[in-house]
C-alpha atoms as a PDB file:
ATOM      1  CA  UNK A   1      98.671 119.207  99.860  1.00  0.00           C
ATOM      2  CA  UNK A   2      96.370 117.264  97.703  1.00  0.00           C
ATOM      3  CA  UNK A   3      93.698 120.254  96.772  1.00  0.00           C
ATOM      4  CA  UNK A   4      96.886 122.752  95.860  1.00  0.00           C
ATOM      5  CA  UNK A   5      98.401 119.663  93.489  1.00  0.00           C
ATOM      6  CA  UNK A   6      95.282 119.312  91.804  1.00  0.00           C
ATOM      7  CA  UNK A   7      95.097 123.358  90.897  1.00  0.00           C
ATOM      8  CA  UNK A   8      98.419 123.299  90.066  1.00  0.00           C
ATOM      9  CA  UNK A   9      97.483 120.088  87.733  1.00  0.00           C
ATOM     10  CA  UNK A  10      94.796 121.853  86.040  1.00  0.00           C
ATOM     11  CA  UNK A  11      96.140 125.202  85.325  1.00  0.00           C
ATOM     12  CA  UNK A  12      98.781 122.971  83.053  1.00  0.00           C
ATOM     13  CA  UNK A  13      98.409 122.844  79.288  1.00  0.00           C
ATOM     14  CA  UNK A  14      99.719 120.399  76.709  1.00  0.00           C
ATOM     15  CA  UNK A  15     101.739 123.113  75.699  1.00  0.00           C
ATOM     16  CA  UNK A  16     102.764 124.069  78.678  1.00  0.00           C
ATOM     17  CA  UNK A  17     103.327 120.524  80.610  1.00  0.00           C
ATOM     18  CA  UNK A  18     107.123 119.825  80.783  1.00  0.00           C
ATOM     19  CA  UNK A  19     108.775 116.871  78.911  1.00  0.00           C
ATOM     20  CA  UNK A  20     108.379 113.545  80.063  1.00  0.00           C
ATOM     21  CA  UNK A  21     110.535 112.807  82.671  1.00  0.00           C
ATOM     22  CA  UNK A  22     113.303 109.584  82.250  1.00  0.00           C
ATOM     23  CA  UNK A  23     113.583 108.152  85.753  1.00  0.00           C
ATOM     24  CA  UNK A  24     116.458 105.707  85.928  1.00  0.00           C
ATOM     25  CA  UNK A  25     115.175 102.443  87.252  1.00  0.00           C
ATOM     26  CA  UNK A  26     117.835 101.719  90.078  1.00  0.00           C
ATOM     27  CA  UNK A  27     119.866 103.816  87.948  1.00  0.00           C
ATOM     28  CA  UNK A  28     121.278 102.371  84.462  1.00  0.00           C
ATOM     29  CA  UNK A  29     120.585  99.142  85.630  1.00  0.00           C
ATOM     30  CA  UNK A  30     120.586  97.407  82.138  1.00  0.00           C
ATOM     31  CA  UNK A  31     124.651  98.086  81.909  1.00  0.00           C
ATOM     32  CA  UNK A  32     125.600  97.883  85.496  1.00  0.00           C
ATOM     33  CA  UNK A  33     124.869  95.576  88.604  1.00  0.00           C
ATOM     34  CA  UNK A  34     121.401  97.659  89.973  1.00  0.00           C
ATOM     35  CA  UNK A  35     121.322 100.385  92.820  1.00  0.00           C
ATOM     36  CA  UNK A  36     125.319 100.533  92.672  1.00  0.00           C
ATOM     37  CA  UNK A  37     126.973 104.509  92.935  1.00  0.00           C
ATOM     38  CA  UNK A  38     128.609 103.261  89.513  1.00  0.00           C
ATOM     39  CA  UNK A  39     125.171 102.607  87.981  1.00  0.00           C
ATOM     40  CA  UNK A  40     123.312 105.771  88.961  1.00  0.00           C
ATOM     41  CA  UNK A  41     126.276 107.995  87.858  1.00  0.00           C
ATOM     42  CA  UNK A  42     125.824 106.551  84.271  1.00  0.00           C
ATOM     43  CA  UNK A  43     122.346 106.936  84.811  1.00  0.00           C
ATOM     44  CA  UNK A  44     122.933 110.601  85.340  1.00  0.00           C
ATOM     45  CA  UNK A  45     125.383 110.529  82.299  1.00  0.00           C
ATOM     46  CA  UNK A  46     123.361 109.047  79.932  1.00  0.00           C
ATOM     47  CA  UNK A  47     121.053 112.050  80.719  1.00  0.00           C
ATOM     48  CA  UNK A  48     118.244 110.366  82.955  1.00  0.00           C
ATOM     49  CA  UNK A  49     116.198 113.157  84.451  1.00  0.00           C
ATOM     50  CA  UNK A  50     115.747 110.842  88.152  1.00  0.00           C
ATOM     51  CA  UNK A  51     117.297 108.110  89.866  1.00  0.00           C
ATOM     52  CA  UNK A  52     115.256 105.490  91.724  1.00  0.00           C
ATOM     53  CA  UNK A  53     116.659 103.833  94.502  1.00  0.00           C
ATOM     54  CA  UNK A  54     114.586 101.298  96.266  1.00  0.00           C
ATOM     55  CA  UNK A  55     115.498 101.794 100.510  1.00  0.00           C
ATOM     56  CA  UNK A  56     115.578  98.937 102.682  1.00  0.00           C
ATOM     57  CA  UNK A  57     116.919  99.263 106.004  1.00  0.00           C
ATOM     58  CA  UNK A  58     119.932  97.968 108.222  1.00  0.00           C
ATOM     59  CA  UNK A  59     120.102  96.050 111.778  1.00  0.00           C
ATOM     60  CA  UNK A  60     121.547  99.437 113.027  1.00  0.00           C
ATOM     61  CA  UNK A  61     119.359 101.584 111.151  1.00  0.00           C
ATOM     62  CA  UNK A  62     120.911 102.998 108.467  1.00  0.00           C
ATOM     63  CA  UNK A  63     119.071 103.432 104.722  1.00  0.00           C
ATOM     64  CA  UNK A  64     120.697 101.196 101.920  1.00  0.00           C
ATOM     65  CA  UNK A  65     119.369 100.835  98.005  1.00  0.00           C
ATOM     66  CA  UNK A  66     118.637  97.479  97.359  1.00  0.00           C
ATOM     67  CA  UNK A  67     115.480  96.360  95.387  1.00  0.00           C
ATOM     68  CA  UNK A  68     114.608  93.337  97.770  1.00  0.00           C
ATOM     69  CA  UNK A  69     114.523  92.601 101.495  1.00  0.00           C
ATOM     70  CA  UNK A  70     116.492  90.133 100.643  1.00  0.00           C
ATOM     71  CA  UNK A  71     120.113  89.731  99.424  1.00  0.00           C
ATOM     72  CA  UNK A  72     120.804  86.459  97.234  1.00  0.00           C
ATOM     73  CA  UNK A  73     119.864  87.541  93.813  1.00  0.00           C
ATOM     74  CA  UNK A  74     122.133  90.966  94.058  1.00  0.00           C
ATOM     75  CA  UNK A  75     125.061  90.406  96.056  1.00  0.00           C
ATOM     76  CA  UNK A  76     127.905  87.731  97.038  1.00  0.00           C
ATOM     77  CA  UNK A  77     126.211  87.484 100.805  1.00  0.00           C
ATOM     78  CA  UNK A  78     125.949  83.499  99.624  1.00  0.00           C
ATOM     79  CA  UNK A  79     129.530  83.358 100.049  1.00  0.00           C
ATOM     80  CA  UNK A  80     130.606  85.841 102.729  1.00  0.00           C
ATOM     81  CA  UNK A  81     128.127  84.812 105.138  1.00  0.00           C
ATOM     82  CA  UNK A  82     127.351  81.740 104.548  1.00  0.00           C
ATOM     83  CA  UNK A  83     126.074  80.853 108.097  1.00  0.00           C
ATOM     84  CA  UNK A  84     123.802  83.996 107.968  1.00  0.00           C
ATOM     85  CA  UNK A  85     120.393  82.059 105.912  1.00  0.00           C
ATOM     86  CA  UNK A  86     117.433  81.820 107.328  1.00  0.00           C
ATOM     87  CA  UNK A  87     113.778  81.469 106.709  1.00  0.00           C
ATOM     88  CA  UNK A  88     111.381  84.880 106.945  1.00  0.00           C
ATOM     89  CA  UNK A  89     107.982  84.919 105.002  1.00  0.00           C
ATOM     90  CA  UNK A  90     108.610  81.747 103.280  1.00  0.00           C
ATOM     91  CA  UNK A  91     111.421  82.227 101.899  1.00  0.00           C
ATOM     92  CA  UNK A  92     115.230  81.393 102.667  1.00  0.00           C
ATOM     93  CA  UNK A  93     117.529  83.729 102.103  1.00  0.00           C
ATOM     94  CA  UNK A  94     119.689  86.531 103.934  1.00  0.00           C
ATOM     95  CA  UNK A  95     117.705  89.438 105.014  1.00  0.00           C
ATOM     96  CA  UNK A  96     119.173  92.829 105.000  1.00  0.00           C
ATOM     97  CA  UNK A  97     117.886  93.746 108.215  1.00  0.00           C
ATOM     98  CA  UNK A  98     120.041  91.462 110.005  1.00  0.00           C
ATOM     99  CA  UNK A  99     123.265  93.003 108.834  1.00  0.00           C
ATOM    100  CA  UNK A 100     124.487  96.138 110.125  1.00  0.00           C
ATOM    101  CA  UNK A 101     125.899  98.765 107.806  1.00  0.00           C
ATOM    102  CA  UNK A 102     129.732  97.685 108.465  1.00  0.00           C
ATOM    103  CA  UNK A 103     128.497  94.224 107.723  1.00  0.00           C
ATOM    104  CA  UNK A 104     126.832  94.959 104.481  1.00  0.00           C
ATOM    105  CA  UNK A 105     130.080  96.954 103.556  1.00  0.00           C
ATOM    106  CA  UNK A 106     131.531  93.321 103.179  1.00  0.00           C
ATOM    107  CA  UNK A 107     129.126  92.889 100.329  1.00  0.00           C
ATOM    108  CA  UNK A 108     129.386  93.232  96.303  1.00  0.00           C
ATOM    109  CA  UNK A 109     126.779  93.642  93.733  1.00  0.00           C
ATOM    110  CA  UNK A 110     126.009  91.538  91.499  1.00  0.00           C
ATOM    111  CA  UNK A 111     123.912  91.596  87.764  1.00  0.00           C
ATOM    112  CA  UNK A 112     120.457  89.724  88.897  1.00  0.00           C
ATOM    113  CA  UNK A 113     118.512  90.102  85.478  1.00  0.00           C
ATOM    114  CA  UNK A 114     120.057  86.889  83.267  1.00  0.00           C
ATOM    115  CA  UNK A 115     120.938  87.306  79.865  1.00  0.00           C
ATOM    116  CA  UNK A 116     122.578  90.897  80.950  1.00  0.00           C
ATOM    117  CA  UNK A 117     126.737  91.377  81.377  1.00  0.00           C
ATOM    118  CA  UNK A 118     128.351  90.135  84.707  1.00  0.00           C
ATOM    119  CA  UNK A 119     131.619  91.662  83.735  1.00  0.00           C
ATOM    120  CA  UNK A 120     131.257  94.187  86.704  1.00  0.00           C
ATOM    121  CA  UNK A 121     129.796  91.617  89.326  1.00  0.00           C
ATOM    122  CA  UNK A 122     132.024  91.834  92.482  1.00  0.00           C
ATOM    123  CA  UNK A 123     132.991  95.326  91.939  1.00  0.00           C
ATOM    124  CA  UNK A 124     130.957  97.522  93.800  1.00  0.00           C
ATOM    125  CA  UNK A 125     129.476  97.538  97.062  1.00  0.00           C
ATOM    126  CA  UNK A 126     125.906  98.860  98.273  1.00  0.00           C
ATOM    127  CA  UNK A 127     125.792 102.190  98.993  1.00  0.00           C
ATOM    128  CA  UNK A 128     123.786 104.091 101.616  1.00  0.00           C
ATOM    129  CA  UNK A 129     120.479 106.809 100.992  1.00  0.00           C
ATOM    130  CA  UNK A 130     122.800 109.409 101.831  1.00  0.00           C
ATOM    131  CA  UNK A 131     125.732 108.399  99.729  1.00  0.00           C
ATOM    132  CA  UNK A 132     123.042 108.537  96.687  1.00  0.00           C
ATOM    133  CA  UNK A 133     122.224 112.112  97.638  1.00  0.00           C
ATOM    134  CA  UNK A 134     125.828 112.864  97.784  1.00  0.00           C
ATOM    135  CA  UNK A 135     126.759 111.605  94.487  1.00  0.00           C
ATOM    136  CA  UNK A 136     123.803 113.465  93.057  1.00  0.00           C
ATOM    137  CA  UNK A 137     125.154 116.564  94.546  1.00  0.00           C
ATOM    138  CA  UNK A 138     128.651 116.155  93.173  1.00  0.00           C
ATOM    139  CA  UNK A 139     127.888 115.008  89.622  1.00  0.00           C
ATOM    140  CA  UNK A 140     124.718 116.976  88.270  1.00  0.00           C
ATOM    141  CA  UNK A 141     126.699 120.314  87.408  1.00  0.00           C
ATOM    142  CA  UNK A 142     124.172 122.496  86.356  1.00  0.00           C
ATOM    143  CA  UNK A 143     121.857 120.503  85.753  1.00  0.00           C
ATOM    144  CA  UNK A 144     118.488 119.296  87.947  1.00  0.00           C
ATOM    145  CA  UNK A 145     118.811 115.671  88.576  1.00  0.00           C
ATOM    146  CA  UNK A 146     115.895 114.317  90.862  1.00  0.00           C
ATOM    147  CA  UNK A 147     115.519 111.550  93.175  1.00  0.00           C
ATOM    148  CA  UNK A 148     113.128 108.828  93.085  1.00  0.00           C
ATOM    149  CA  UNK A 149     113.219 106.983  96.126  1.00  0.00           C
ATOM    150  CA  UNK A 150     110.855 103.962  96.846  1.00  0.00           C
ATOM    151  CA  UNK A 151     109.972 102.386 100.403  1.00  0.00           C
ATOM    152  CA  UNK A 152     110.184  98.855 100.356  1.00  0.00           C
ATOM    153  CA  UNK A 153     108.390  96.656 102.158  1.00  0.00           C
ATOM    154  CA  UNK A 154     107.538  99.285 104.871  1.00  0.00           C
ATOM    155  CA  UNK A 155     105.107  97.338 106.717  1.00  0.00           C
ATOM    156  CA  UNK A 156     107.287  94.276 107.541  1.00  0.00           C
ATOM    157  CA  UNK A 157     110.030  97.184 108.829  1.00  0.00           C
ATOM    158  CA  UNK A 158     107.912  98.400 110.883  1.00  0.00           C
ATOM    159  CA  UNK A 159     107.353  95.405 112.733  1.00  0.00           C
ATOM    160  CA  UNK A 160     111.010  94.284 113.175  1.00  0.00           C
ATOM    161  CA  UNK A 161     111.398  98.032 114.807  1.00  0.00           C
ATOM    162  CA  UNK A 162     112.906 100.198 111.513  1.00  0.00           C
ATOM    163  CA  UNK A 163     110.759 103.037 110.982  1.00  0.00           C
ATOM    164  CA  UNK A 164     111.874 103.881 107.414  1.00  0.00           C
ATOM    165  CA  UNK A 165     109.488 107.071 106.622  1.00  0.00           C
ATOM    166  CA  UNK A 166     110.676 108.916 109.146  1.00  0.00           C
ATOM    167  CA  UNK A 167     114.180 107.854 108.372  1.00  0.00           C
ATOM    168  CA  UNK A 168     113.404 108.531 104.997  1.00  0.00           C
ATOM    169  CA  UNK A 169     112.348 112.211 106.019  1.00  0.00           C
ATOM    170  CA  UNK A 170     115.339 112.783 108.344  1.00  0.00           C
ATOM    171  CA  UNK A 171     117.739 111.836 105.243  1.00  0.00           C
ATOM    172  CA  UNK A 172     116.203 114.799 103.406  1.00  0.00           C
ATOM    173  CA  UNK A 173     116.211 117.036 105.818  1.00  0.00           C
ATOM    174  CA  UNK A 174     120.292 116.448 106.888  1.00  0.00           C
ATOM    175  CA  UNK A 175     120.612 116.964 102.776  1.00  0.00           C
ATOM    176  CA  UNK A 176     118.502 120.037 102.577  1.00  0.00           C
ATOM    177  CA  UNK A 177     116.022 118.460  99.680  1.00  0.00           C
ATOM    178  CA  UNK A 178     112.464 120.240  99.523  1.00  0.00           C
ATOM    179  CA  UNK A 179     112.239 119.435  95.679  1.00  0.00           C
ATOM    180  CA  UNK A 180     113.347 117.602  92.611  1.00  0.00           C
ATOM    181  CA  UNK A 181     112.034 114.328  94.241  1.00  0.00           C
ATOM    182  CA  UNK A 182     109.160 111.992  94.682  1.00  0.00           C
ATOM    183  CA  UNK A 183     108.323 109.120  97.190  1.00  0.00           C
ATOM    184  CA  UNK A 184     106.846 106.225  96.096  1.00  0.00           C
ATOM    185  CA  UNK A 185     105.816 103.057  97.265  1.00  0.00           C
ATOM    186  CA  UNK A 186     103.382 100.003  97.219  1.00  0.00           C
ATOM    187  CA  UNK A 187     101.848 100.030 100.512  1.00  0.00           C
ATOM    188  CA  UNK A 188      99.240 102.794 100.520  1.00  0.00           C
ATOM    189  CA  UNK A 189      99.503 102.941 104.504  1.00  0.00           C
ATOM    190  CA  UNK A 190     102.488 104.227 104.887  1.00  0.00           C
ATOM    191  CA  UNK A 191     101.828 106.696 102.254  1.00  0.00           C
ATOM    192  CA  UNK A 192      98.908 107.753 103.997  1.00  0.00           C
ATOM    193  CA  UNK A 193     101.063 108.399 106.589  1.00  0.00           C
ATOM    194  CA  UNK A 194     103.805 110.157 104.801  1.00  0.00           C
ATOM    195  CA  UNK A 195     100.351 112.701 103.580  1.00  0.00           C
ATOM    196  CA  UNK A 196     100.726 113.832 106.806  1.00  0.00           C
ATOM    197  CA  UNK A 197     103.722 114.451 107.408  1.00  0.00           C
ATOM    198  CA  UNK A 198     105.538 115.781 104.624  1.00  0.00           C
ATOM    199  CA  UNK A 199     104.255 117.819 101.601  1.00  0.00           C
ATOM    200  CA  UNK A 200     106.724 116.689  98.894  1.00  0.00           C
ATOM    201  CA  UNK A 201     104.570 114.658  96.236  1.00  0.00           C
ATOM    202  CA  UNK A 202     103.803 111.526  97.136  1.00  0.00           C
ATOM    203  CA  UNK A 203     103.434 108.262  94.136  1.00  0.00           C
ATOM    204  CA  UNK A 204     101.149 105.517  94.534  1.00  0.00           C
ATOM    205  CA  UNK A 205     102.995 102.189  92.640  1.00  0.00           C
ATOM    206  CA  UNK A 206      99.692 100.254  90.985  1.00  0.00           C
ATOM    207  CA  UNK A 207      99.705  96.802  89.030  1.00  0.00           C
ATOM    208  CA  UNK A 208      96.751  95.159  87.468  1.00  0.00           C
ATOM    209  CA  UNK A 209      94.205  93.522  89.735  1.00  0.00           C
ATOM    210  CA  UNK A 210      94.348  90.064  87.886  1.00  0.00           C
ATOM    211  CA  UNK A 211      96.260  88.398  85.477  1.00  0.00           C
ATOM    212  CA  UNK A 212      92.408  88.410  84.096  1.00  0.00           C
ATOM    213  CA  UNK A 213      91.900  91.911  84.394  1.00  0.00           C
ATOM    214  CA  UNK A 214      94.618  94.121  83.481  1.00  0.00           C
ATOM    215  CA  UNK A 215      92.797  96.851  82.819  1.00  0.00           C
ATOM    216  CA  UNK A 216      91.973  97.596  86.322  1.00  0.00           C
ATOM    217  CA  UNK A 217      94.511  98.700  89.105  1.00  0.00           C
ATOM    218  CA  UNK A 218      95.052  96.798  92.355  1.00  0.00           C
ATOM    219  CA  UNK A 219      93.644 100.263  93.894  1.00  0.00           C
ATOM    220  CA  UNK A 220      90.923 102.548  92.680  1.00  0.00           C
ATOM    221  CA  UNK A 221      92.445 105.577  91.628  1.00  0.00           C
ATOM    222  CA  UNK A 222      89.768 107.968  93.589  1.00  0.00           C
ATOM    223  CA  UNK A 223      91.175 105.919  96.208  1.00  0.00           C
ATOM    224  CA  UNK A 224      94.667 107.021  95.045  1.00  0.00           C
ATOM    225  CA  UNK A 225      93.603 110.790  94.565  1.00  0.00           C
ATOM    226  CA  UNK A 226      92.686 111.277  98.224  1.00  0.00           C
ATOM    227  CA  UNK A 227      96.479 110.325  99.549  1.00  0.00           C
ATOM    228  CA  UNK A 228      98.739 110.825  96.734  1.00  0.00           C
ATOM    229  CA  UNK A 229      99.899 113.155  93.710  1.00  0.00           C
ATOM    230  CA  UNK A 230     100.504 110.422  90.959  1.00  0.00           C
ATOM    231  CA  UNK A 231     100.839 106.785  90.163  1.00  0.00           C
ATOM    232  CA  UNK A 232     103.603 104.757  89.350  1.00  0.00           C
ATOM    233  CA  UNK A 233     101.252 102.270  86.419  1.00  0.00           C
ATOM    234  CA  UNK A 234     102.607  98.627  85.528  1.00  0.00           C
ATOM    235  CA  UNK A 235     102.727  99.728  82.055  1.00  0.00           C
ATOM    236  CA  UNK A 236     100.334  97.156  80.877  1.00  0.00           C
ATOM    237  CA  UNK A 237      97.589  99.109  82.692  1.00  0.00           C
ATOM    238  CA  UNK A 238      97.603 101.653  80.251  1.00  0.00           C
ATOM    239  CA  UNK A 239      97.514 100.245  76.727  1.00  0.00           C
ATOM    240  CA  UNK A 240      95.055  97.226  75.884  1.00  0.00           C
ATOM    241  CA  UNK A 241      96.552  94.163  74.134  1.00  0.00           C
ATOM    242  CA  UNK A 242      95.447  95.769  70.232  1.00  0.00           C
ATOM    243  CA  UNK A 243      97.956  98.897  71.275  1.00  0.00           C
ATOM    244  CA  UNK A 244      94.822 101.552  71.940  1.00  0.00           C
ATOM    245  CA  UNK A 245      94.570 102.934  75.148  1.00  0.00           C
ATOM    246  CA  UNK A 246      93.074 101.954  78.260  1.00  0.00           C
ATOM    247  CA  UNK A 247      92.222 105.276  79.178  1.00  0.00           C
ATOM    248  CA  UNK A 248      93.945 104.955  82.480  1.00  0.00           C
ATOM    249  CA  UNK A 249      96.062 107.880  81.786  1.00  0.00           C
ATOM    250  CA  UNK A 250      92.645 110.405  81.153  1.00  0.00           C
ATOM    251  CA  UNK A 251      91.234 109.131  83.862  1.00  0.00           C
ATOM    252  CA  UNK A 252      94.032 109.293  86.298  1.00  0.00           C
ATOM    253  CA  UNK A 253      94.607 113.047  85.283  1.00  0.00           C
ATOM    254  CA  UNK A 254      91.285 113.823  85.489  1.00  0.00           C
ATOM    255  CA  UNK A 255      91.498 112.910  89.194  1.00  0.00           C
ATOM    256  CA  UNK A 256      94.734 115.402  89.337  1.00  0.00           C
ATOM    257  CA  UNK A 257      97.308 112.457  89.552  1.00  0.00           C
ATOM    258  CA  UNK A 258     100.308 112.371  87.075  1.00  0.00           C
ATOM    259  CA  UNK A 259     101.183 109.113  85.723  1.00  0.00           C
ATOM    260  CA  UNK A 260     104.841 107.665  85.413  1.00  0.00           C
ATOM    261  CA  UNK A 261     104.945 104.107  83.747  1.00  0.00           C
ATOM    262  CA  UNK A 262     106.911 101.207  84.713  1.00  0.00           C
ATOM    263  CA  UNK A 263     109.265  99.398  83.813  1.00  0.00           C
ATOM    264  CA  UNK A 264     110.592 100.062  80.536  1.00  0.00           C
ATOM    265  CA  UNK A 265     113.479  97.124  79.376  1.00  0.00           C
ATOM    266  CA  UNK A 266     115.659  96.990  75.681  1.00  0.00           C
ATOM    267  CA  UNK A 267     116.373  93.558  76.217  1.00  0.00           C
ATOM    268  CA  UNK A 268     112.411  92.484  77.817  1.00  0.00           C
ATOM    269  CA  UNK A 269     110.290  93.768  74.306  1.00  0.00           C
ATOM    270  CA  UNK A 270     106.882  92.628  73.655  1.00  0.00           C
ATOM    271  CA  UNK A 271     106.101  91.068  70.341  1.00  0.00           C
ATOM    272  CA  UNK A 272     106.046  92.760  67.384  1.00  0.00           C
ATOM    273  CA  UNK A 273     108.247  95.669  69.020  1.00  0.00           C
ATOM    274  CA  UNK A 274     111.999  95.859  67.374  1.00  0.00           C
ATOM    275  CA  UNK A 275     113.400  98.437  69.559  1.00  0.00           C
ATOM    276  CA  UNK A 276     112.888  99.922  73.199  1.00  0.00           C
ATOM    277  CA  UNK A 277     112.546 103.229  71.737  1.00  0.00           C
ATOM    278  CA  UNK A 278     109.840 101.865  69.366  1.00  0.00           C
ATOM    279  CA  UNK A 279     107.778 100.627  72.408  1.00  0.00           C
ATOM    280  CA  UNK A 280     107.979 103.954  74.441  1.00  0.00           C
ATOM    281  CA  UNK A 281     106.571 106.410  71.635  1.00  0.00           C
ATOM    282  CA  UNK A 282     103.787 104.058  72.021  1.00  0.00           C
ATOM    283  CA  UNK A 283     103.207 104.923  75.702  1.00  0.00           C
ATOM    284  CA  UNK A 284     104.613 108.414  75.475  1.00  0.00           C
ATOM    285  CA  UNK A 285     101.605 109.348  73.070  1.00  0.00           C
ATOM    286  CA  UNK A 286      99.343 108.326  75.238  1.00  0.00           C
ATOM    287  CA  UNK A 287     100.245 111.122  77.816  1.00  0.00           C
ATOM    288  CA  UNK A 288     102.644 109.505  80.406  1.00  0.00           C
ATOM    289  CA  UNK A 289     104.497 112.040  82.705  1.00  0.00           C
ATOM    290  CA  UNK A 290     107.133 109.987  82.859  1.00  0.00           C
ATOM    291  CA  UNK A 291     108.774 106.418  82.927  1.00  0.00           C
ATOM    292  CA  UNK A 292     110.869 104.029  84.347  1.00  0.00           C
ATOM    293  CA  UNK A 293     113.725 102.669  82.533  1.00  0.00           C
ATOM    294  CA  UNK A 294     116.767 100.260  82.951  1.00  0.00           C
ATOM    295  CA  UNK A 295     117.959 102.218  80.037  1.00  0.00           C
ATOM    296  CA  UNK A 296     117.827 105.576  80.307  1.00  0.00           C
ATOM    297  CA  UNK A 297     120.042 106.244  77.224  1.00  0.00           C
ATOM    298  CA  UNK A 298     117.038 105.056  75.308  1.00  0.00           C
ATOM    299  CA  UNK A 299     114.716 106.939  77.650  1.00  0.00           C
ATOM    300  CA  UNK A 300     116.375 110.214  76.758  1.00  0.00           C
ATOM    301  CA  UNK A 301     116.338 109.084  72.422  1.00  0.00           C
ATOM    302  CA  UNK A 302     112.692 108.027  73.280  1.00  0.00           C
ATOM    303  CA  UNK A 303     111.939 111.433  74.818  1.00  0.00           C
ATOM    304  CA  UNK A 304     113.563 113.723  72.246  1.00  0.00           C
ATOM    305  CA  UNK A 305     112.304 111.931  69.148  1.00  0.00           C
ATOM    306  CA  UNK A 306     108.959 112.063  70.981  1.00  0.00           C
ATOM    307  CA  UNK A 307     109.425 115.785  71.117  1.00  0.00           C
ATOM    308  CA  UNK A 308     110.398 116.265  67.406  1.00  0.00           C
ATOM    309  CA  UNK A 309     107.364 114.380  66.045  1.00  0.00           C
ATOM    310  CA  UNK A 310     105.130 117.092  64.213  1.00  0.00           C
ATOM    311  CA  UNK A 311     101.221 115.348  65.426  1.00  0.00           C
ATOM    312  CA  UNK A 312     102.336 116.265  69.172  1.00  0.00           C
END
């Protein structure tokens, strides 16, 4: 899978390469309580090209979007099961693998990022993997709308019993989805697994090494190139701190990986930057293949001003 990616990957021009692709970072996630139905349909509204939800798993085995393991920061599970807290990894909290689907139906979302509207907290419930296809099936029209989904915390799932790749797999196949969708995920393990067993393209999530070195991922990206198709790049990877680039994105394509950037925020700028857009013309001249966003109606300005500009 990896030699025919890397053809494929060279045979493309800069002419020829398709826009950069605005992935909706648990969908539109800087109006709306995250990985809620209600915030990935605006995602699709606002004209993201993906959705990403992050899939943890259930007691009784079922896929959910949530972004953690854990439930405190994104739901009311502090006051419907209040007897439910306990301690796993060092930290206290209720787990969503101890719930079962009908239990977790209980639960509402909440708006974890502070600073950012709670008007719709309580609302909306967490939906399943499959309900996310669904509402991608029902809502795109005619257009292509991907799906982005991320494995969390695979390893610990594994050894409570949840399998979640091949879960993750069997979703797809009940849904009938061979394209429009990557799989990405932090632990290169069970991405090396997924290599062989499935041939949709797979997306190695890097951050910096250090908080002394960001200039160098947590994995080499030869390393990368032997399991996976692109990388998901902490966005700080890419640029140094004068604004030039790292040349993380030539070298990353040069190994045949694509690179999507993460995480892209209107209300999280760094200095000196007035305006989300502002901040990802920066990154999109520098070659990205994409990017996450909690705002994908800037994502989609972003891209088509990007597009317009004369020196591309």
């Amino acid at each position: 899978m990896r030699i025919v990616f890397l053809i494929v990957v060279m045979l493309l021009s800069p002419l020829t390469q398709a826009e950069p692709l605005v992935i909706a970072h648990r969908g539109a996630s800087g109006y709306l309580p995250e990985h809620t139905l209600e915030a990935y349909r605006m995602a699709i509204e606002q004209g993201a090209d993906y959705i990403e939800p992050d899939l943890v798993v259930t007691r009784d085995n079922i896929l959910v979007a949530r972004h953690d393991i854990y439930l405190s920061t994104t739901t009311n599970v502090a006051e419907i099961y209040p007897e439910r807290k306990r301690t796993l990894e060092g930290r206290e909290d209720w787990f969503v693998h101890d719930f079962t689907l009908a239990e977790l139906r209980q639960l509402r979302a909440r708006q974890p990022f502070e600073g950012r509207s709670t008007e719709h907290d309580d609302r909306y419930r967490i939906p399943t993997f499959s309900e996310v296809l669904d509402l991608i099936k029902a809502v795109r029209g005619d257009r292509i709308i991907g799906v982005y989904p991320e494995l969390k915390a695979p390893g610990l799932f594994q050894a409570a019993g949840h399998d979640v790749a091949s879960l993750l797999l069997a979703e797809l196949k009940v849904h009938g989805i061979t394209s429009d969708i990557f799989i990405q995920c932090f632990e290169a393990e069970a991405l090396r697994r997924l290599d062989n067993l499935t041939d949709l393209p797979l997306v190695m999530l890097v951050m910096p090494r250090s908080r002394d070195n960001l200039a160098e991922p947590n994995i080499p990206l030869a390393e990368i190139a032997e399991f996976a198709d692109g990388v998901g790049a902490m966005k700080y990877l890419l640029m140094d701190k004068t604004g030039q680039s790292s040349g993380f994105v030539q070298q990353a394509k040069s190994l045949g990986l694509f690179v999507h950037a993460w995480t892209f925020r209107d209300d999280q700028l760094p200095p000196l930057i007035n305006s989300g857009e502002e901040e990802l013309l920066l990154f999109l001249k520098l070659g990205i293949d994409g990017f996450f966003t909690d705002f994908p109606d800037t994502g989609v300005s972003a891209v088509q001003t990007f597009s317009r500009a004369p020196e591309r």
